[in-house]
Protein backbone atom coordinates (compact mmCIF):
# COMPACT_ATOMS: atom_id res chain seq x y z
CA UNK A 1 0.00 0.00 0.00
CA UNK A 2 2.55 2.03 1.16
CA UNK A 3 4.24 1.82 -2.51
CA UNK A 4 1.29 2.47 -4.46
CA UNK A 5 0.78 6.07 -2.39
CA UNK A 6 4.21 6.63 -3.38
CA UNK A 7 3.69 6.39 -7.01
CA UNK A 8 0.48 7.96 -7.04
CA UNK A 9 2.37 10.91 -4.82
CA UNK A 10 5.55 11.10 -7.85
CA UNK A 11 2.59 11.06 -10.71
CA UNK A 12 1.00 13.45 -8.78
CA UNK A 13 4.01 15.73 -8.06
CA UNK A 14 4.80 15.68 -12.15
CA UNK A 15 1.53 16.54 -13.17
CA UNK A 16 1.79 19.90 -11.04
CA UNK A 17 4.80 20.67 -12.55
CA UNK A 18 3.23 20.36 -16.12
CA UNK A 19 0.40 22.02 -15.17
CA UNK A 20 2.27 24.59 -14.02
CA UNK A 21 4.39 24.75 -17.45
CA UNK A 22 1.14 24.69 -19.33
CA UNK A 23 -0.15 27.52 -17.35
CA UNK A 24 2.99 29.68 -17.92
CA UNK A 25 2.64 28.70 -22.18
CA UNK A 26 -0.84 29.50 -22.01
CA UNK A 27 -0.20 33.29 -20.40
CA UNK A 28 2.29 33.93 -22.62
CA UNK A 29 0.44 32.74 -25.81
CA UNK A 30 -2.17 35.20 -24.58
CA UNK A 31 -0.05 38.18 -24.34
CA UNK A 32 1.72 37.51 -27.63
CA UNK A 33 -2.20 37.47 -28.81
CA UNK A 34 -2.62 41.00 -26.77
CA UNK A 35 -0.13 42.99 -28.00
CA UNK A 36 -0.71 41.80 -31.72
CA UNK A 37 -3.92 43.61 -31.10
CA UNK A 38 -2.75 46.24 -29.61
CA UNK A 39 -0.57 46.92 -32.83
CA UNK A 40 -3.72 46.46 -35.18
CA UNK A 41 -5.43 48.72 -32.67
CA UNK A 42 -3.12 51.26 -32.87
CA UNK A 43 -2.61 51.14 -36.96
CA UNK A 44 -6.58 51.49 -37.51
CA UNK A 45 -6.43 54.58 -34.48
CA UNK A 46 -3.81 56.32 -36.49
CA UNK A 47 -5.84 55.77 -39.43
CA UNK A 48 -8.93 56.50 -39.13
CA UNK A 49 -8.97 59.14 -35.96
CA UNK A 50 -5.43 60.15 -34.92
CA UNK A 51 -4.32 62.00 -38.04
CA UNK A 52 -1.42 59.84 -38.61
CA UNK A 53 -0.11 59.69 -35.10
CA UNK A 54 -1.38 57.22 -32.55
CA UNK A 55 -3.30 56.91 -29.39
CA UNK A 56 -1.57 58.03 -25.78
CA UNK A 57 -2.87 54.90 -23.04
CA UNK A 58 -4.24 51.74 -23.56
CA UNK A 59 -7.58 53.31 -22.45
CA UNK A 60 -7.68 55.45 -25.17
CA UNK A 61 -7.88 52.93 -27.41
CA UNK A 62 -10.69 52.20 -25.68
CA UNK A 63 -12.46 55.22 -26.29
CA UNK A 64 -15.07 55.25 -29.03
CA UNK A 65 -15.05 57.56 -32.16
CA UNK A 66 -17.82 59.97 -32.44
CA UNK A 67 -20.32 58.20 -34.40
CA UNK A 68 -19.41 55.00 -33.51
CA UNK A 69 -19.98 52.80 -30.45
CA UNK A 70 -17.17 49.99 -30.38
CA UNK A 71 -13.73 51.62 -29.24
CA UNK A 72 -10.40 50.66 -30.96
CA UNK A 73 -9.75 47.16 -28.78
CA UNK A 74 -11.92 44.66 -26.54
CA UNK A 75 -13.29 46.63 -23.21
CA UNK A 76 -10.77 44.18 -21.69
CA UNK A 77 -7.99 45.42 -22.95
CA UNK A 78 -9.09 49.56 -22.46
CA UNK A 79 -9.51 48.96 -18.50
CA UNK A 80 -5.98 50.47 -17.10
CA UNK A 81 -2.76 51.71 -18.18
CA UNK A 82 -0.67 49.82 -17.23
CA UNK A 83 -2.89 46.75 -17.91
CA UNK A 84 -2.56 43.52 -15.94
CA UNK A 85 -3.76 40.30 -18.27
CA UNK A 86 -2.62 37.16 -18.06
CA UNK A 87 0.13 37.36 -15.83
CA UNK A 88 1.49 39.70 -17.81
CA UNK A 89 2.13 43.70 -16.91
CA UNK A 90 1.39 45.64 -20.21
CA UNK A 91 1.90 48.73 -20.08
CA UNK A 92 2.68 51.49 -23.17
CA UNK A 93 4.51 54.66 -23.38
CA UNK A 94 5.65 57.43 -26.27
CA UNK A 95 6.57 60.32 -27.82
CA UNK A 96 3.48 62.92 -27.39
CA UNK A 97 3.13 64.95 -30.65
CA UNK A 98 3.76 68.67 -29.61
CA UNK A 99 2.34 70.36 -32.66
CA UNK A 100 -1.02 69.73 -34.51
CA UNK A 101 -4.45 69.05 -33.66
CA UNK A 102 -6.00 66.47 -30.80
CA UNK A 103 -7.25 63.29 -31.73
CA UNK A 104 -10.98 62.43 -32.90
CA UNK A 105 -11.32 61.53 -29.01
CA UNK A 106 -9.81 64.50 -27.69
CA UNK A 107 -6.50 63.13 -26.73
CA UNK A 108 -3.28 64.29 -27.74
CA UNK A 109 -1.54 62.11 -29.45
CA UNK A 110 1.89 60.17 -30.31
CA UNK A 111 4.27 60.29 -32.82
CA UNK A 112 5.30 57.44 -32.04
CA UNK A 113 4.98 54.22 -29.24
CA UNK A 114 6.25 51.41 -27.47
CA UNK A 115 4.49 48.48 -25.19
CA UNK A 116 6.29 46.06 -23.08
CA UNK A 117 4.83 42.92 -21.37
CA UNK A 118 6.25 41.71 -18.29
CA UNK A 119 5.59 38.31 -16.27
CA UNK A 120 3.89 40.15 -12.61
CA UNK A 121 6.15 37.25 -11.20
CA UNK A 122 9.01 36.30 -13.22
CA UNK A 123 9.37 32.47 -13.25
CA UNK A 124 5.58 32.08 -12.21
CA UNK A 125 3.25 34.16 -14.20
CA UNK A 126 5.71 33.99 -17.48
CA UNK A 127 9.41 33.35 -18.24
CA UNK A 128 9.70 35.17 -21.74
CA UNK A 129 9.52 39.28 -21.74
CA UNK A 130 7.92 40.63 -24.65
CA UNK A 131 8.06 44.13 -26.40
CA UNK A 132 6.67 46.11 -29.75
CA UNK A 133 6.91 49.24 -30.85
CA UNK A 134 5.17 51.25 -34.23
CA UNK A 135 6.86 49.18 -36.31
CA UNK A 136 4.30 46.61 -35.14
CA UNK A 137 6.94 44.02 -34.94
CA UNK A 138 6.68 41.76 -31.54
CA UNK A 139 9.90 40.73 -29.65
CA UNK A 140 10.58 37.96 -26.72
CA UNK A 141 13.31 37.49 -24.62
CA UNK A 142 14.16 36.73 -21.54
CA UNK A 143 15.29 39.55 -20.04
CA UNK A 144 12.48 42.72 -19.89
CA UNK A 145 12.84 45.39 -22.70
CA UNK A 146 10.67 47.42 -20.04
CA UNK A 147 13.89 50.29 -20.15
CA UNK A 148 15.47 49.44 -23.81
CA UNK A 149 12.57 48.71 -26.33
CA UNK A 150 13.03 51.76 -29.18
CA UNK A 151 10.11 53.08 -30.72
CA UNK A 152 10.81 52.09 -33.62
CA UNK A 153 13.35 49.73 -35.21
CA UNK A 154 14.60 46.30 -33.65
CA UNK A 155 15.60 46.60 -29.48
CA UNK A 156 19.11 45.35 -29.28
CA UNK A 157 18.24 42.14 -27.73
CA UNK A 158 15.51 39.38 -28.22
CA UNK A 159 14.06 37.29 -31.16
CA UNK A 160 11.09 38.38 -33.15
CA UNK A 161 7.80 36.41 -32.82
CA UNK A 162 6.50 35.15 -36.07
């Protein structure tokens, strides 16, 4: 009996660990799926309502055009800047444009932008770092491109995610 709990206990103990590793896949597979989003988001803002530059927070992407009820990305994803999703810290930044008009929504906008994705708990919530800028070209690595992710053009570390 006493070897039979012991088995069950190992099989138990590697099925945790897979879960675990499953977990981390899955939250990073989701953020990867965020921030290619966020990208389409912000091409169709500069577009169609930001006079060729883009939109300032996450929640302004959020925002509706006049005329129009549906904002720029999911209601999800226009909640709080930065944005906590998946075990992931998203969170964008730019260049504000200092000359020219506001936005359809009122905002002033960027010339140009960059969002980074970090695990809230490296090791737990995520192992790979992730980063894009207006290029709309995603990166991973595992170190964070929170402080070295350009706003345009390759960072100087990381793959990109095809």
């Amino acid at each position: 009996m006493l070897v039979v709990a012991a088995i069950v206990a190992v099989l138990a103990g590697a099925a945790m660990v897979g879960y675990r590793q499953s977990k981390i896949r899955a939250g990073e597979a989701s953020t990867v799926s965020t921030l290619r989003s966020l990208n389409q988001a912000q091409f169709i803002y500069m577009q169609s309502c930001g006079k060729q530059r883009y939109a300032p927070t996450l929640v302004a992407l959020g925002t509706p055009a006049p005329g129009d009820e549906h904002g720029f990305v999911s209601a999800d994803l226009a909640v709080s800047d930065p944005l906590v999703k998946s075990g992931y810290i998203i969170q964008m930044i730019g260049t504000a444009a200092t000359e020219g008009e506001q936005t359809c929504t009122g905002t002033v906008p960027l010339t140009s932008y960059r969002i980074t994705a970090d695990p809230e708990i490296p090791g737990v919530s995520g192992t790979h770092f992730y980063g894009t800028n207006g290029d709309r070209v995603i990166y991973g690595d595992l170190e964070s491109f929170q402080n070295n992710m350009p706003e345009t053009g390759p960072p100087g570390h990381g793959a990109e995610i095809k």
